[in-house]
Protein backbone atom coordinates (compact mmCIF):
# COMPACT_ATOMS: atom_id res chain seq x y z
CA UNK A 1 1.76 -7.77 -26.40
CA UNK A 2 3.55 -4.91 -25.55
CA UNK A 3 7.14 -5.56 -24.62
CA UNK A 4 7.26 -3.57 -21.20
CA UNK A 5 3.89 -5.25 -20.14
CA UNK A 6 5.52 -8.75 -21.08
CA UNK A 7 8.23 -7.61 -19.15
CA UNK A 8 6.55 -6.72 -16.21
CA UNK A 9 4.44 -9.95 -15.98
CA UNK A 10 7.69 -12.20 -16.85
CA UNK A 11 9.03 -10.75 -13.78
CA UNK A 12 6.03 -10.36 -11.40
CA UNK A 13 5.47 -14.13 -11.91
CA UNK A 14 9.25 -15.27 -11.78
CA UNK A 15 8.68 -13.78 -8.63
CA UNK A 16 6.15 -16.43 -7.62
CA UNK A 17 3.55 -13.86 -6.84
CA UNK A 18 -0.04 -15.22 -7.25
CA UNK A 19 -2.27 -12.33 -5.57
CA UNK A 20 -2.92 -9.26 -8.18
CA UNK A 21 -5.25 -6.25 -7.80
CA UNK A 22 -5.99 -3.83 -10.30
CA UNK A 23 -8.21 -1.05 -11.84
CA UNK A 24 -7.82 -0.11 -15.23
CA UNK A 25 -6.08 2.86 -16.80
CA UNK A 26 -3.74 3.35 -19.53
CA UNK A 27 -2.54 -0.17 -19.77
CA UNK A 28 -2.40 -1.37 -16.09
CA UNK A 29 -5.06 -3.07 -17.28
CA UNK A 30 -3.22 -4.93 -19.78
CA UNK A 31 -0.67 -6.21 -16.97
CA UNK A 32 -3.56 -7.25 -15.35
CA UNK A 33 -4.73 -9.32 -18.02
CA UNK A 34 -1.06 -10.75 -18.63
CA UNK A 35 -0.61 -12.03 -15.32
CA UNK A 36 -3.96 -14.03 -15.90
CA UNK A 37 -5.53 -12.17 -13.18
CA UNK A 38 -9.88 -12.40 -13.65
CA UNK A 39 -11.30 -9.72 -11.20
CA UNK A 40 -10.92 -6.70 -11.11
CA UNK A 41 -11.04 -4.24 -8.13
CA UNK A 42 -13.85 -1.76 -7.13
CA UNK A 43 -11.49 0.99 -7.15
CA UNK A 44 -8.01 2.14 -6.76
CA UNK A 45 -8.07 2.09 -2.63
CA UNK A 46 -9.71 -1.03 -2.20
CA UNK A 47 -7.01 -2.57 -5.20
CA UNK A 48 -4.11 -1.37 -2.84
CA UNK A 49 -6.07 -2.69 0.05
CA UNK A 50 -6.47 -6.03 -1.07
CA UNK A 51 -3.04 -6.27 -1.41
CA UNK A 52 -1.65 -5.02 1.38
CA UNK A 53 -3.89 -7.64 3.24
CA UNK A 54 -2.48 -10.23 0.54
CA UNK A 55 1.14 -8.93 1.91
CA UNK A 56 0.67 -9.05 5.68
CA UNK A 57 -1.38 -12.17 5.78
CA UNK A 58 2.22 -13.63 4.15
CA UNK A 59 2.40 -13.96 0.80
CA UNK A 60 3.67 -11.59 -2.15
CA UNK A 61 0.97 -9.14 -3.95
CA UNK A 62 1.03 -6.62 -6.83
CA UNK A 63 -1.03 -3.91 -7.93
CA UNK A 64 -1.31 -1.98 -10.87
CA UNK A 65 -3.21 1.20 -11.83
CA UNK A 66 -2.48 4.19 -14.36
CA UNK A 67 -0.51 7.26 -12.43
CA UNK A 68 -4.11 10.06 -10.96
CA UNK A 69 -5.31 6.40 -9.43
CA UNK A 70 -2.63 6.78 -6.71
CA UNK A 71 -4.86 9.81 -6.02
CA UNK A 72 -7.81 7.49 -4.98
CA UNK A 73 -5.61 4.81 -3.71
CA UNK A 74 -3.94 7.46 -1.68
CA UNK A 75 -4.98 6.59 2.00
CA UNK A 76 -3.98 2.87 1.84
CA UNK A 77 -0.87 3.42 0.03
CA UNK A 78 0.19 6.19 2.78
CA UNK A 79 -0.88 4.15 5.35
CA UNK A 80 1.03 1.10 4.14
CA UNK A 81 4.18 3.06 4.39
CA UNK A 82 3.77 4.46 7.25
CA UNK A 83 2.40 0.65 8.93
CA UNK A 84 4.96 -1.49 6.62
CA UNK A 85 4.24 -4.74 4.98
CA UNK A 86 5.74 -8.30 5.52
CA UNK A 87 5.91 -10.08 2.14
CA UNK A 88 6.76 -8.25 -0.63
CA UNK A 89 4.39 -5.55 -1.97
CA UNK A 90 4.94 -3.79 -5.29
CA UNK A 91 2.58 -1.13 -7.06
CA UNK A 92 3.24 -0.48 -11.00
CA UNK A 93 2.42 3.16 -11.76
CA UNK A 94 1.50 3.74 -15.40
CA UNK A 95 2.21 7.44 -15.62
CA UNK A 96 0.44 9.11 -18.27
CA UNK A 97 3.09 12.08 -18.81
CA UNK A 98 2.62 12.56 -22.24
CA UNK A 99 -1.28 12.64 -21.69
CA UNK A 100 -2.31 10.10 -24.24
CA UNK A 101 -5.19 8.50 -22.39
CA UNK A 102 -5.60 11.19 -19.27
CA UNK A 103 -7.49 14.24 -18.73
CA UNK A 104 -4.68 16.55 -17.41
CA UNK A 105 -1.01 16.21 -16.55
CA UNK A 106 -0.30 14.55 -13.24
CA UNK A 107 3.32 13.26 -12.19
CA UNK A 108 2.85 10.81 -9.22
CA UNK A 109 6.48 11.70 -8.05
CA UNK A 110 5.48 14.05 -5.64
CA UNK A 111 4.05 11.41 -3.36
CA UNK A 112 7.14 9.95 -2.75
CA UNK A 113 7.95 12.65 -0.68
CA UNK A 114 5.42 12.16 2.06
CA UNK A 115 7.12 8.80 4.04
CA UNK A 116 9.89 8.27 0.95
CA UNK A 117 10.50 4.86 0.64
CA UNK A 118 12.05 2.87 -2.77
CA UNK A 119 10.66 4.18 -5.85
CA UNK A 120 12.09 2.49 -9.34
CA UNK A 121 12.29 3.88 -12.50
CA UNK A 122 13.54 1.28 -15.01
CA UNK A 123 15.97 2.49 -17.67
CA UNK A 124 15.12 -0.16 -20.53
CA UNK A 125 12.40 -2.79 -20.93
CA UNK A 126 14.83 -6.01 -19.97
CA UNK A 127 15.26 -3.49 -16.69
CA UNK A 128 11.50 -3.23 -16.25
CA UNK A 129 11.65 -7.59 -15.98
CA UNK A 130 14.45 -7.05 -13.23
CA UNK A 131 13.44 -4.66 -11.08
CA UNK A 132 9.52 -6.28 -11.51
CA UNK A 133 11.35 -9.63 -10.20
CA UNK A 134 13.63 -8.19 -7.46
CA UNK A 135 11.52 -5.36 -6.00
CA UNK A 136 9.73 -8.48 -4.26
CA UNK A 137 12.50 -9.11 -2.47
CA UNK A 138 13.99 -5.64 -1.47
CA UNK A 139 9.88 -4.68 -0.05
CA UNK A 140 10.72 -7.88 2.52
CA UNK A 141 14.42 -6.25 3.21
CA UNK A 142 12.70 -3.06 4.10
CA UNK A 143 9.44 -3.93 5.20
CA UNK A 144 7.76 -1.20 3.02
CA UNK A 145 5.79 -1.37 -0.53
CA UNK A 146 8.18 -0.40 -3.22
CA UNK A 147 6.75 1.63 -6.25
CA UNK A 148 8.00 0.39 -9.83
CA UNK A 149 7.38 3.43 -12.14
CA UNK A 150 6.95 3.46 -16.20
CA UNK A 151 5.96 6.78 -18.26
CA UNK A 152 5.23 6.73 -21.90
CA UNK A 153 8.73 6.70 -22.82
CA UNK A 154 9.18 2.97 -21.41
CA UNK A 155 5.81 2.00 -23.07
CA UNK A 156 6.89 3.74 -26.40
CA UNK A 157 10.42 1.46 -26.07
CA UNK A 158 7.89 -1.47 -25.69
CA UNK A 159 6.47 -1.48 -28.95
CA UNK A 160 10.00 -2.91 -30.27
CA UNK A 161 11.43 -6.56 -29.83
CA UNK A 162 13.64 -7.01 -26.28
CA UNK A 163 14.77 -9.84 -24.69
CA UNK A 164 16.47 -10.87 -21.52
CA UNK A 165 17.12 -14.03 -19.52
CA UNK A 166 14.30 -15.38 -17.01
CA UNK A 167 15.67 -16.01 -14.02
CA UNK A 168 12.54 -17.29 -11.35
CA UNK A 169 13.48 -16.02 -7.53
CA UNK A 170 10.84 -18.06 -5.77
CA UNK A 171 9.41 -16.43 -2.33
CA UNK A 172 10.43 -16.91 1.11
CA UNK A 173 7.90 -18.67 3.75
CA UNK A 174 6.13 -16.34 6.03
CA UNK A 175 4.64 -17.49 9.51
CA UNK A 176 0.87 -17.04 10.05
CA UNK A 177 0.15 -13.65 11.51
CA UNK A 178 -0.21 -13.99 15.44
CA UNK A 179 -2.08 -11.29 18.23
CA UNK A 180 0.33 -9.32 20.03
CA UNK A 181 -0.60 -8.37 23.43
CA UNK A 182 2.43 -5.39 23.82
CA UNK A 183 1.66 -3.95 19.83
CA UNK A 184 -0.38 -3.48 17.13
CA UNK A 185 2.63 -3.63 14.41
CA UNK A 186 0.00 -3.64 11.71
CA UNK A 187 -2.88 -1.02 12.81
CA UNK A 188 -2.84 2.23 11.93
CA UNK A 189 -3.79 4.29 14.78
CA UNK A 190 -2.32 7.00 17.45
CA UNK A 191 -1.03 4.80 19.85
CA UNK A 192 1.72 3.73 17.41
CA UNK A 193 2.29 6.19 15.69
CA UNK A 194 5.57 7.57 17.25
CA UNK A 195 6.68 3.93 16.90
CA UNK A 196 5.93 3.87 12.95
CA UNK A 197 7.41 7.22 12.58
CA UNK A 198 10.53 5.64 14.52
CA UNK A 199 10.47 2.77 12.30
CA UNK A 200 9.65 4.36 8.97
CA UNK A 201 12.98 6.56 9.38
CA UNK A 202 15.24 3.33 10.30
CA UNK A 203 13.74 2.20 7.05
CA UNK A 204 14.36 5.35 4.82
CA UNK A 205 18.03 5.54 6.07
CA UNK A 206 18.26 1.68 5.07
CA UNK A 207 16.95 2.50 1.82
CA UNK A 208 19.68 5.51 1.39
CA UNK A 209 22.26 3.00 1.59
CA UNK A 210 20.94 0.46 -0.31
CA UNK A 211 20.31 2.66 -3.71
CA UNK A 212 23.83 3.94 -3.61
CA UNK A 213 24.58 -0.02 -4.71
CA UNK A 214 21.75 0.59 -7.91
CA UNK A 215 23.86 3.94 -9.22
CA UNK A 216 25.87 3.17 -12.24
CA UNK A 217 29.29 3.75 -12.82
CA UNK A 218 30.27 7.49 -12.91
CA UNK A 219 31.36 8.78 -16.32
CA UNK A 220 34.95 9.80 -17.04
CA UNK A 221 35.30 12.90 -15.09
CA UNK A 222 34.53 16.13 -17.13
CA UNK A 223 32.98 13.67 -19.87
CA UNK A 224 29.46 15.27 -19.36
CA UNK A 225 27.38 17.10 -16.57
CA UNK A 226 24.01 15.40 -17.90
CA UNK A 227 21.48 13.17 -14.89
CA UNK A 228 18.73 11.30 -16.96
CA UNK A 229 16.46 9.84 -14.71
CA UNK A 230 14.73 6.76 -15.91
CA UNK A 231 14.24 6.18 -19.58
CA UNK A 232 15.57 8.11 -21.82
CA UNK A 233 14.07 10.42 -25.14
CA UNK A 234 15.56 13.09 -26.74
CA UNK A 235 18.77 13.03 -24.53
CA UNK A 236 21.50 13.23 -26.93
CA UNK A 237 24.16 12.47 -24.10
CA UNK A 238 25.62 8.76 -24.23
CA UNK A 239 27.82 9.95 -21.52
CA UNK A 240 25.35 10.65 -19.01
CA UNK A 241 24.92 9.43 -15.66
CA UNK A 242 21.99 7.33 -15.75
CA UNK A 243 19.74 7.05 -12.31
CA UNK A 244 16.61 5.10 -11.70
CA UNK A 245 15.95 5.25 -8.05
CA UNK A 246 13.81 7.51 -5.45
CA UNK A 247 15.99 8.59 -3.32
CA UNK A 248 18.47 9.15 -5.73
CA UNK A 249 21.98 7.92 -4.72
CA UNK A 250 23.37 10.94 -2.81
CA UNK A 251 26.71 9.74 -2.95
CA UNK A 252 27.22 9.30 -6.65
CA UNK A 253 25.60 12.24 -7.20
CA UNK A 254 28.07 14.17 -5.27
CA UNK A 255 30.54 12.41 -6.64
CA UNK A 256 29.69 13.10 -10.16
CA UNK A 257 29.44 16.42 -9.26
CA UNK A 258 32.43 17.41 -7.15
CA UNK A 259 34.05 20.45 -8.07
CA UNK A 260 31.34 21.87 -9.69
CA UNK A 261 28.03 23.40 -8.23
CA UNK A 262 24.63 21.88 -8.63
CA UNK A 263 23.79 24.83 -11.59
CA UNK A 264 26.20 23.21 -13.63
CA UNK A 265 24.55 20.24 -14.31
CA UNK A 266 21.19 19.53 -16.49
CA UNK A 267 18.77 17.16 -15.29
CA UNK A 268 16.50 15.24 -17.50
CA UNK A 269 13.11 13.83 -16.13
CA UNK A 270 9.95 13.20 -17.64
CA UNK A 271 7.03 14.12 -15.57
CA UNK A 272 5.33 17.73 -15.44
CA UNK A 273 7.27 19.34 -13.13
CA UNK A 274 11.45 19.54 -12.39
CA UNK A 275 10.69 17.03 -9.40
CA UNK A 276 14.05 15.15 -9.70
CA UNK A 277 16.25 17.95 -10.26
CA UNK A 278 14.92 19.30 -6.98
CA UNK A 279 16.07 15.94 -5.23
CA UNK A 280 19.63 16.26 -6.82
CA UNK A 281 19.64 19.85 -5.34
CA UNK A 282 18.96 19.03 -1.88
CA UNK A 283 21.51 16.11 -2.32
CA UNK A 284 24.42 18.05 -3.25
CA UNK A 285 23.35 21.53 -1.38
CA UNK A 286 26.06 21.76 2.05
CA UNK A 287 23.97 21.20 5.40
CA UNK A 288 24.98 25.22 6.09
CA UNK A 289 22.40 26.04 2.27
CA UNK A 290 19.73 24.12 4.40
CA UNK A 291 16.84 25.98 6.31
CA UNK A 292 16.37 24.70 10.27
CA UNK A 293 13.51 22.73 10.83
CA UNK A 294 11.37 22.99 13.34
CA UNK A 295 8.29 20.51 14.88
CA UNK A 296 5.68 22.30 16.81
CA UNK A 297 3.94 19.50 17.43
CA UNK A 298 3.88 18.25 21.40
CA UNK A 299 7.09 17.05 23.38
CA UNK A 300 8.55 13.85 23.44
CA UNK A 301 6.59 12.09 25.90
CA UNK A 302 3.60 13.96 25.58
CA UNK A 303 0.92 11.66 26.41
CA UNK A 304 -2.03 11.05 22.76
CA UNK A 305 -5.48 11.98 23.84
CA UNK A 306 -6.38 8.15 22.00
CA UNK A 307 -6.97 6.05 24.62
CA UNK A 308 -7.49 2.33 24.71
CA UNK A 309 -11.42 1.54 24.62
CA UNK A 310 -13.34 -1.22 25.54
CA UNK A 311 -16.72 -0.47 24.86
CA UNK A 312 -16.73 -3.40 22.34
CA UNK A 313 -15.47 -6.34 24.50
CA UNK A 314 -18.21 -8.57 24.35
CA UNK A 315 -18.15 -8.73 20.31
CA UNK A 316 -14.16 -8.44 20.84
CA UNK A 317 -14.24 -11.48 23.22
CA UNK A 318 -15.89 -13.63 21.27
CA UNK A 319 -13.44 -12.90 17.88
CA UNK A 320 -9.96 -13.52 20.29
CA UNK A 321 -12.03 -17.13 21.14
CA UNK A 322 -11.94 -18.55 17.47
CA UNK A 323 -8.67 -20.81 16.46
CA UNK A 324 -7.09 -18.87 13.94
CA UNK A 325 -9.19 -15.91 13.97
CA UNK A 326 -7.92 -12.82 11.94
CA UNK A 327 -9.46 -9.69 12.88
CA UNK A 328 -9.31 -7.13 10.46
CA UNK A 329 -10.77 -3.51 11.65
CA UNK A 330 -11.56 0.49 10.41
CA UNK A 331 -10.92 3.70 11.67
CA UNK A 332 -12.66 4.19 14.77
CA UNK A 333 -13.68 4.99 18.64
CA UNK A 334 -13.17 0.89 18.92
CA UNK A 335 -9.93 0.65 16.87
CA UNK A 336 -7.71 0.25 19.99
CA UNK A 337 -8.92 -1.52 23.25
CA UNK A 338 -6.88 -3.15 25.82
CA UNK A 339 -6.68 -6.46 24.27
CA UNK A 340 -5.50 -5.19 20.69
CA UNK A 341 -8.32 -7.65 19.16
CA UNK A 342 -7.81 -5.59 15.69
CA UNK A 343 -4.44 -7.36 14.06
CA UNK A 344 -5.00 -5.11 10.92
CA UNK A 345 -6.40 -1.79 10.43
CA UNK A 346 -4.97 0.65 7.32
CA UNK A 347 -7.29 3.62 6.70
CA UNK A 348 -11.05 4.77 6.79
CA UNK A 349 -13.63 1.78 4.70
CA UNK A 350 -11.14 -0.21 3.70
CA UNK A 351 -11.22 -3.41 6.35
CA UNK A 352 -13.48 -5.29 3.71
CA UNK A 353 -11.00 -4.73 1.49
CA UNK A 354 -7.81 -5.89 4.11
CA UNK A 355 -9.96 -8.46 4.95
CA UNK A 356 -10.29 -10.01 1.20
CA UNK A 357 -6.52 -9.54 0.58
CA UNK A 358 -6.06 -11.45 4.20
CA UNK A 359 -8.50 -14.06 3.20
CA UNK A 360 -6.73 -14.56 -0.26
CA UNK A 361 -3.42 -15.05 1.07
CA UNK A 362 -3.90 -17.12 4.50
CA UNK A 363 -2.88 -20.39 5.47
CA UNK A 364 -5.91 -22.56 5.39
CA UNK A 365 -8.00 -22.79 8.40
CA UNK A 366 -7.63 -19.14 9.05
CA UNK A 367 -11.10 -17.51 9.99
CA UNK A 368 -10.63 -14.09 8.39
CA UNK A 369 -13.40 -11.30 10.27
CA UNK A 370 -13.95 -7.47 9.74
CA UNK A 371 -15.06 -4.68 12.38
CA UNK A 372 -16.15 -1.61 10.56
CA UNK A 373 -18.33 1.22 11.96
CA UNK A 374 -21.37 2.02 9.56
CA UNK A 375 -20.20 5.87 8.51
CA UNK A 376 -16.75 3.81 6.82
CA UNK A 377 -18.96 0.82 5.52
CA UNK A 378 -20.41 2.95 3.51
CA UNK A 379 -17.77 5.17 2.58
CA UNK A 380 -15.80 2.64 0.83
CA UNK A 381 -16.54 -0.76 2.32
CA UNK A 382 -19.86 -1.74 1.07
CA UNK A 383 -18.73 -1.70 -2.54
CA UNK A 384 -15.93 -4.34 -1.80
CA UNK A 385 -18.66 -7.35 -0.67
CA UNK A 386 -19.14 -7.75 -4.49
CA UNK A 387 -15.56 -7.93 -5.60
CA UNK A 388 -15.06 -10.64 -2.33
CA UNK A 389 -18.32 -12.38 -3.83
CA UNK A 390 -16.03 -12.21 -7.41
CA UNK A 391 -13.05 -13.63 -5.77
CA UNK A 392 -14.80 -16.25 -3.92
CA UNK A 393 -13.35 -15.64 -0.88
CA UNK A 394 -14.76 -16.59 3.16
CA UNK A 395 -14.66 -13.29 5.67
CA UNK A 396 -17.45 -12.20 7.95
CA UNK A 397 -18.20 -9.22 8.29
CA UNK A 398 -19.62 -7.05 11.74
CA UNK A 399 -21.15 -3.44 11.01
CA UNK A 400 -21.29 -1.12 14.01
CA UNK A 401 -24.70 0.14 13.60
CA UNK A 402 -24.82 3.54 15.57
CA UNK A 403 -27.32 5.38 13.36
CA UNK A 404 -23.93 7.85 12.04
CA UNK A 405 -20.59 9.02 12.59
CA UNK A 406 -20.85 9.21 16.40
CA UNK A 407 -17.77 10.26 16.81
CA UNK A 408 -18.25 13.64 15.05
CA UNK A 409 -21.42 14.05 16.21
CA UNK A 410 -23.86 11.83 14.90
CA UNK A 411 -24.19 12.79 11.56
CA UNK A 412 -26.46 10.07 9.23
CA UNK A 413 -24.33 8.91 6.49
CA UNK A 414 -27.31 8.02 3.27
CA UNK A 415 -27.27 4.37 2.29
CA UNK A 416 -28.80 1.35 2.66
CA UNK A 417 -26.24 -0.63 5.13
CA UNK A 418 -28.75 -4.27 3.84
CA UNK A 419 -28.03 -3.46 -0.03
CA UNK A 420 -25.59 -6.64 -0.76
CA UNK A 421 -25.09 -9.21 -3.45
CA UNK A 422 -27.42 -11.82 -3.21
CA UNK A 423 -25.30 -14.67 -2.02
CA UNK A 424 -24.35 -12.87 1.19
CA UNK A 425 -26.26 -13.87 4.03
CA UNK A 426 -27.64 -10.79 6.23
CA UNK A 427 -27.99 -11.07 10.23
CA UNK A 428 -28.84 -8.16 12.78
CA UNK A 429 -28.10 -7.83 15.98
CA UNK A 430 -28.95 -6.01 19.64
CA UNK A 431 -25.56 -5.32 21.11
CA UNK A 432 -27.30 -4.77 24.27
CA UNK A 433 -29.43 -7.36 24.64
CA UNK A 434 -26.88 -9.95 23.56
CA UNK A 435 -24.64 -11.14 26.36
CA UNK A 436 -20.90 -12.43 26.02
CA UNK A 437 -22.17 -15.99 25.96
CA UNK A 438 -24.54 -15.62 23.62
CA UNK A 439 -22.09 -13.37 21.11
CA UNK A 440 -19.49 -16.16 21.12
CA UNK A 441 -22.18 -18.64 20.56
CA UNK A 442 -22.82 -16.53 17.53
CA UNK A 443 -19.82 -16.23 16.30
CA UNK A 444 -18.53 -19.42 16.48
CA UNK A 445 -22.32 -20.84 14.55
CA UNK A 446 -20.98 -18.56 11.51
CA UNK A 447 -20.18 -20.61 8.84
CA UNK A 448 -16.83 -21.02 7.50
CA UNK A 449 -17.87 -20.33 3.82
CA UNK A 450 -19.10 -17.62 1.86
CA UNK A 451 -19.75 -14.11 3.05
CA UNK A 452 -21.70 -13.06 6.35
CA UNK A 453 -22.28 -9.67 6.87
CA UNK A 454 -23.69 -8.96 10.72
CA UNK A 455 -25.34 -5.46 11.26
CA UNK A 456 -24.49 -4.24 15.05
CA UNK A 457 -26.92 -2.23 16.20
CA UNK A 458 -25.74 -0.32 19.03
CA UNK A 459 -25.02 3.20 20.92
CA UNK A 460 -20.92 3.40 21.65
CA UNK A 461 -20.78 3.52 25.28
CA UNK A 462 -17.91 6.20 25.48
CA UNK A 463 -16.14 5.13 28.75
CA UNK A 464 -13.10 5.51 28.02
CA UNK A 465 -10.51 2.63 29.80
């Protein structure tokens, strides 16, 4: 076994995580397989998905895919930082720099500067077992997913013997998730999104702070102008400052670099484009080198056309009424009513997906259900029912049958909504004809094993509350 991968797994389970996602790609796959994990994911975005519902249902989750699977995985992993997390999340990046087992150069860097966050770029392999043990931990200090990152340098280092001394940091104890009638901290939607925005920047300025404690010590002054980021190849420089962090530590860096302007130094990275050296340029460049910045988006207090719906009650109703009901939803005219019956929405056709992770990680007795209109079913969502077949996991699932994406005009989305693995049990239903009573009567009759996927046929009634 390679040594980072050993590594990696050492630490991931010293962190007593038990939930893992993956899809393969120059050797996620092989952490994967170390960790013991046996299913693997549909795809990328359902993968991050899974464990994001693993991490806000209360219990610790990592994921693992090769560096252009961010790509697909995208949507959920932007989402994530922009909703947060509650037990620790960690994705390993694989990045295929050197383009052994890719079709084209890709450096996933550049995502980090969307909502920032904690990105890690171990130095050694016995780093790659510490920061794959702590970054557990500092996800639940910030409340975000933190990104552990490994090129082909790291991997290359692996292929040698390392050691380094276990040290198991067992997870903290996380409440079940309750309904909040003021907030939806966990849905991704309009309503909160000046809240997440609010939140996402007390985060990143948390974060600032916090990597300043990860630099190393600075050289002897004048001893070198060299910044390797990460691990290291071909750097000559024994003297040189040694970072492993996204942000990187604006402090040190200035105070490696006092008296001397940014040109002076040479930054070594290993992706396909100078992406770090443009971060150590912005950190050392005086606020008076900076452009203005400008929003022209609406006012502070500028009232969101999204408004709180309630055109699904009756099927809403009857969700709020089970004990320990977790309602998982989609993107959507029904994502937000007045109640806030969806506890966990993260981007378009994934709420399968949340609602597998959720499922996974939830105290027992929790009755884990997903709302998803049919254009997002079958976008993404379908495709999970076999992986939650694979995993052997309880959710019911409702499909909002409106014959397209109403909300965009009606346009019919191909697919077979009925196509399913064959242990799923199918049942339709007249949203008109059915009445409160008799929706809660169904409901509740649902049984509390296997999968149950409910086709909704209805017309949105647009009424807007």
């Amino acid at each position: 076994m390679n040594q980072l991968v050993r590594a990696f797994a050492e630490g991931i389970l010293d962190a007593g995580v038990r939930h893992f996602a993956n899809y393969p790609g120059f050797h996620a796959n092989e952490l994967h397989a170390a960790l013991g994990a046996r299913v693997t994911s549909t795809d990328e975005k359902n993968a991050f998905a899974f464990a994001w519902g693993c991490s806000v249902a209360g219990e610790r989750a990592a994921v693992s895919f090769k560096n252009v699977g961010l790509n697909d995985a995208a949507d959920a992993f932007l989402g994530a930082m922009f909703a947060g997390c509650r037990a620790g999340l960690v994705l390993f990046l694989f990045d295929d720099c050197d383009i052994q087992h890719s079709q084209n150069r890709f450096d996933v860097r550049p995502y980090f500067l969307v909502h920032g966050g904690l990105w890690l770029e171990p130095r050694s392999v016995p780093e790659a077992y510490r920061f794959a043990r702590d970054a557990f931990a500092w996800s639940e200090r910030f409340g975000l997913p933190v990104v552990v990152r490994a090129t082909n340098i790291l991997w290359d280092q692996g292929l040698a013997p390392a050691s380094w001394e276990r040290a198991p940091s067992p997870p903290p104890a996380f409440a079940p998730l309750g309904r909040r009638p003021d907030a939806s901290p966990f849905v991704v939607h309009p309503s909160e999104a000046r809240r997440m925005e609010a939140d996402l920047a007390r985060k990143n300025a948390q974060i600032a702070d916090f990597v300043e404690t990860l630099a190393p010590p600075l050289p002897p002054s004048g001893a070198t102008s060299s910044v390797v980021f990460g691990a290291r190849r071909g750097v000559a420089d024994l003297a040189a400052l040694r970072l492993c962090t996204l942000p990187p530590p604006a402090r040190a860096l200035r105070a490696f670099a006092a008296g001397r302007p940014a040109s002076a130094l040479t930054v070594y990275e290993h992706g396909a484009t100078p992406f770090a050296a443009g971060l150590v340029d912005a950190a050392l460049a005086p606020p008076e080198a900076r452009c203005a910045r400008r929003n022209m988006g609406p006012p502070p207090g500028v009232r969101s056309k999204y408004h709180n719906r309630d055109f699904m009650e009756k099927l809403f109703s009857a969700l709020r009424a089970v004990p320990g009901a977790l309602v998982c939803g989609d993107l959507g005219g029904y994502t937000m009513d007045p109640a806030r019956t969806l506890q966990l929405c993260l981007c378009y056709g994934v709420a399968p997906a949340v609602a597998m992770g959720a499922a996974e990680a939830s105290a027992p007795g929790t009755r884990v259900f997903c709302v998803i209109g049919d254009g997002a079913y079958l976008h993404s969502g379908q495709a999970c029912l076999h992986e939650i077949a694979a995993r052997g996991l309880a959710v019911s699932v409702f499909v909002l049958e409106n014959g397209g994406t109403l909300g965009t005009g009606g346009q019919p989305i191909p697919g077979d909504l009925r196509a399913r693995p064959a242990s799923v049990r199918l049942h339709e239903l007249d949203y008109a004809a059915e009445t409160a009573e008799s929706l809660r009567s169904f409901v509740t009759g649902l049984p509390r094993d296997g999968i149950d996927l409910t086709i909704v046929h209805t017309r949105e009634n647009e009424t807007e509350t």
